[in-house]
Protein backbone atom coordinates (compact mmCIF):
# COMPACT_ATOMS: atom_id res chain seq x y z
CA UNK A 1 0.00 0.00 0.00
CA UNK A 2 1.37 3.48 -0.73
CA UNK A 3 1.82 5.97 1.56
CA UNK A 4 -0.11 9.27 0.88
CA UNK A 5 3.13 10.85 -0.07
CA UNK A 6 3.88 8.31 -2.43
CA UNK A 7 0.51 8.37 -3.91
CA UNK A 8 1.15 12.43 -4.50
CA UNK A 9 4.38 12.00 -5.73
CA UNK A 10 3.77 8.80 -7.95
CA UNK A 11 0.94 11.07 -10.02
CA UNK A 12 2.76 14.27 -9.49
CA UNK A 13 4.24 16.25 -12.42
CA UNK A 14 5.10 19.71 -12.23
CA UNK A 15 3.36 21.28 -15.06
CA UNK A 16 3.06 25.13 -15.89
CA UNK A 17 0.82 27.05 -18.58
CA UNK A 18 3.92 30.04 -19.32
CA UNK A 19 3.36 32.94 -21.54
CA UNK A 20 1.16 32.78 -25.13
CA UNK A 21 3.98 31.69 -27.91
CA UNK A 22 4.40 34.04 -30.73
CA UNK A 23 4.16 32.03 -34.29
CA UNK A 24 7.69 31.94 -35.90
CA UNK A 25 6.30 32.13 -39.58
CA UNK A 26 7.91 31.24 -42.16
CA UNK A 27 12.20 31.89 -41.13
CA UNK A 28 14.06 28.87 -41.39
CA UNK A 29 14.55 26.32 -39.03
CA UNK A 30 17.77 27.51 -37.49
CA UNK A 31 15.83 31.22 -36.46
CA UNK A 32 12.76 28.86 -35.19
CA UNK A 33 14.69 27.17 -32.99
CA UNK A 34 16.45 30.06 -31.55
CA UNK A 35 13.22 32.17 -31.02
CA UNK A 36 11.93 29.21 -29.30
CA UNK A 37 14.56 28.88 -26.89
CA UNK A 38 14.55 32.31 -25.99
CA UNK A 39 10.38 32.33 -25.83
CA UNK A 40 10.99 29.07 -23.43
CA UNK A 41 13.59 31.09 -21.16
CA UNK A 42 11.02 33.72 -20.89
CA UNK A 43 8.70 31.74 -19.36
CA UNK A 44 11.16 29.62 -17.50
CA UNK A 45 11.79 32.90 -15.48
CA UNK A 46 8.13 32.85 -14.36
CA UNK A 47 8.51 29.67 -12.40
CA UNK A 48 12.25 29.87 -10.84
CA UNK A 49 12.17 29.72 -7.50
CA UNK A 50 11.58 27.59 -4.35
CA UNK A 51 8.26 25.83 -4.42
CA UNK A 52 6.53 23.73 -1.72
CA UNK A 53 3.85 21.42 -1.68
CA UNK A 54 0.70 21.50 -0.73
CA UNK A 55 1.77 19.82 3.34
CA UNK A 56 4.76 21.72 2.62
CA UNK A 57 6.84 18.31 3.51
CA UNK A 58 8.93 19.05 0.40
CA UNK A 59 10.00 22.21 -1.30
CA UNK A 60 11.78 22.06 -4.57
CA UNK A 61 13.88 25.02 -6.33
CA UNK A 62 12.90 25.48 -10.26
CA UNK A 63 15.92 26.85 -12.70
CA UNK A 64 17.12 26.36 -15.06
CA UNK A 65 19.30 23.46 -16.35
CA UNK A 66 20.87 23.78 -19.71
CA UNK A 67 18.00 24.29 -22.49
CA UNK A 68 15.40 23.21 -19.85
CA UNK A 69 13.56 23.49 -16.31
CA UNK A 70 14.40 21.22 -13.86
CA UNK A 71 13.55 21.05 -9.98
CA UNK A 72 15.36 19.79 -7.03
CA UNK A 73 14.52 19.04 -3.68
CA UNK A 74 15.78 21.91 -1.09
CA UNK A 75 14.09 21.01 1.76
CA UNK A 76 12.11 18.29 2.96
CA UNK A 77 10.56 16.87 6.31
CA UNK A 78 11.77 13.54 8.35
CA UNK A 79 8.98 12.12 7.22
CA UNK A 80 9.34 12.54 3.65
CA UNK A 81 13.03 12.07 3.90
CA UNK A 82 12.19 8.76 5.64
CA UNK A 83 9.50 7.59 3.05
CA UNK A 84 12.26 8.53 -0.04
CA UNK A 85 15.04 6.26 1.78
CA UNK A 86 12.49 3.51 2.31
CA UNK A 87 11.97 3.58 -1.43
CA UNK A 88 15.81 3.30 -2.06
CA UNK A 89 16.46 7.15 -2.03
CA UNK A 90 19.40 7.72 0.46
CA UNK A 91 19.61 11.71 0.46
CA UNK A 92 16.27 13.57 -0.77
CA UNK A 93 17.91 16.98 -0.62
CA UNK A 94 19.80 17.58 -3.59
CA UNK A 95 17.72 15.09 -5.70
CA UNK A 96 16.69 16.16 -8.97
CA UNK A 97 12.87 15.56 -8.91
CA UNK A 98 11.84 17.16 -11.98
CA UNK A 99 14.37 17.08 -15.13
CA UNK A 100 13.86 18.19 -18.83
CA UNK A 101 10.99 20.41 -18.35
CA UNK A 102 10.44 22.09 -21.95
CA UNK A 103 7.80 24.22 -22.93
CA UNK A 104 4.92 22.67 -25.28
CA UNK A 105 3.19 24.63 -27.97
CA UNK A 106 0.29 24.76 -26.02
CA UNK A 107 1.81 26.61 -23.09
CA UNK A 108 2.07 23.97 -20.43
CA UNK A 109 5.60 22.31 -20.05
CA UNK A 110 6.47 18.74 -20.38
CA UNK A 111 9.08 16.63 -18.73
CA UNK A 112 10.08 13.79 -16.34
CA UNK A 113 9.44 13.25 -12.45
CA UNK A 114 11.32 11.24 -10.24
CA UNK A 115 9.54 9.74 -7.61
CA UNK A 116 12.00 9.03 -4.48
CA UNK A 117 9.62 6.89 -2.65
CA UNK A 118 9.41 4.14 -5.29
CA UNK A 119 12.50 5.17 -7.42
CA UNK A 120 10.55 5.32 -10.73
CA UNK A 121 10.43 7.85 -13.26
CA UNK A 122 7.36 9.49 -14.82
CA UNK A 123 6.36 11.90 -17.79
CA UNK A 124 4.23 14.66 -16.77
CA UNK A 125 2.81 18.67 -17.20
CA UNK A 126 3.38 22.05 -15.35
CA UNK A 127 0.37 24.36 -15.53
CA UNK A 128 0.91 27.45 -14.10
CA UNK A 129 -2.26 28.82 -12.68
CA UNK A 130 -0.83 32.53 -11.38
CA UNK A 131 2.17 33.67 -9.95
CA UNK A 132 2.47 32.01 -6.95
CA UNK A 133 0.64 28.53 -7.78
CA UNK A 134 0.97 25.69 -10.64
CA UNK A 135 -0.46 22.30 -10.53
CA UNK A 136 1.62 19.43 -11.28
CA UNK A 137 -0.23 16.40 -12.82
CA UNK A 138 1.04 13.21 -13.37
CA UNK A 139 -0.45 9.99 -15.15
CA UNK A 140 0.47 6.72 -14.68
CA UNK A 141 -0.47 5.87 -18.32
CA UNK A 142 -1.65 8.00 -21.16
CA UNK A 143 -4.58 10.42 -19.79
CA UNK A 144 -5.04 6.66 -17.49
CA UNK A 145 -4.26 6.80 -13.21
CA UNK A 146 -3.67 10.77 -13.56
CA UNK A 147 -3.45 12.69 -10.16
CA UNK A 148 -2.79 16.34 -9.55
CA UNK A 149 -1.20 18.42 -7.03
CA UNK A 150 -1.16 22.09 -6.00
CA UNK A 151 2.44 23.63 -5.01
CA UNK A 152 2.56 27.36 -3.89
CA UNK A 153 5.54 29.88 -4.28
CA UNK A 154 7.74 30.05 -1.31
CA UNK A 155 8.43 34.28 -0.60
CA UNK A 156 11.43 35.60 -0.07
CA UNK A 157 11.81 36.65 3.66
CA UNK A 158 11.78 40.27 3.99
């Protein structure tokens, strides 16, 4: 039986909806791709920062990692940090929990989730719903076993 933590995480995928995408008409493939990774930056700046979930057992940071998003785990509770090394996850700080996020034509952003708790891997979305909130969702299979989860943006300390 999974724990409720693994259930979240097992479904979870961070998912975002970023800025509209300009069309790239007709230039040729080498100015497409360009304006595309600079369009993607763009709205990668929308969701850098620390994130936590919605028991706030596990906060993540979001930045960039090469031409994509990727999240890892900057904080986390004993309990969560006991329920990763359970599932063959030794040190859940510094693990890379989301990996290869790339924005989609259709605004959200697609990439891979690891899932400490039963070390498995799983494709999934970041939607983001305003500033401070985006909604990972996860399937197990295609649009089959999906699950969603709610993580808020952690403020700076004034």
């Amino acid at each position: 039986m999974l724990t409720p933590f693994v259930a979240r995480m097992a479904m979870l995928t961070v998912s975002a909806m970023a800025l509209a995408m300009s069309p790239v008409g007709a230039q040729p493939a080498a100015a497409q791709r360009v304006g595309a990774q600079k369009v993607a930056a763009q709205g990668a700046a929308g969701l850098q920062g620390i994130w936590r979930n919605g028991s706030d057992s596990v906060r993540i940071k979001l930045a960039p990692c090469g031409s994509s998003l990727c999240g890892t785990v900057v904080e986390a509770s004993a309990k969560a940090k006991a329920d990763a090394a359970a599932g063959g996850t030794a040190r859940l700080v510094g693990t890379q929990l989301f990996h290869g996020f790339r924005r989609g034509e259709d605004g959200l952003w697609y990439g891979r989730v690891y899932v400490p708790d039963i070390a498995q891997e799983f494709d999934g979305t970041i939607d983001q719903v305003d500033r401070d909130t985006i909604v990972g969702k996860g399937c197990l299979l295609a649009n089959f076993g999906c699950k969603s989860q709610t993580w808020r943006r952690v403020s700076a300390k004034r």
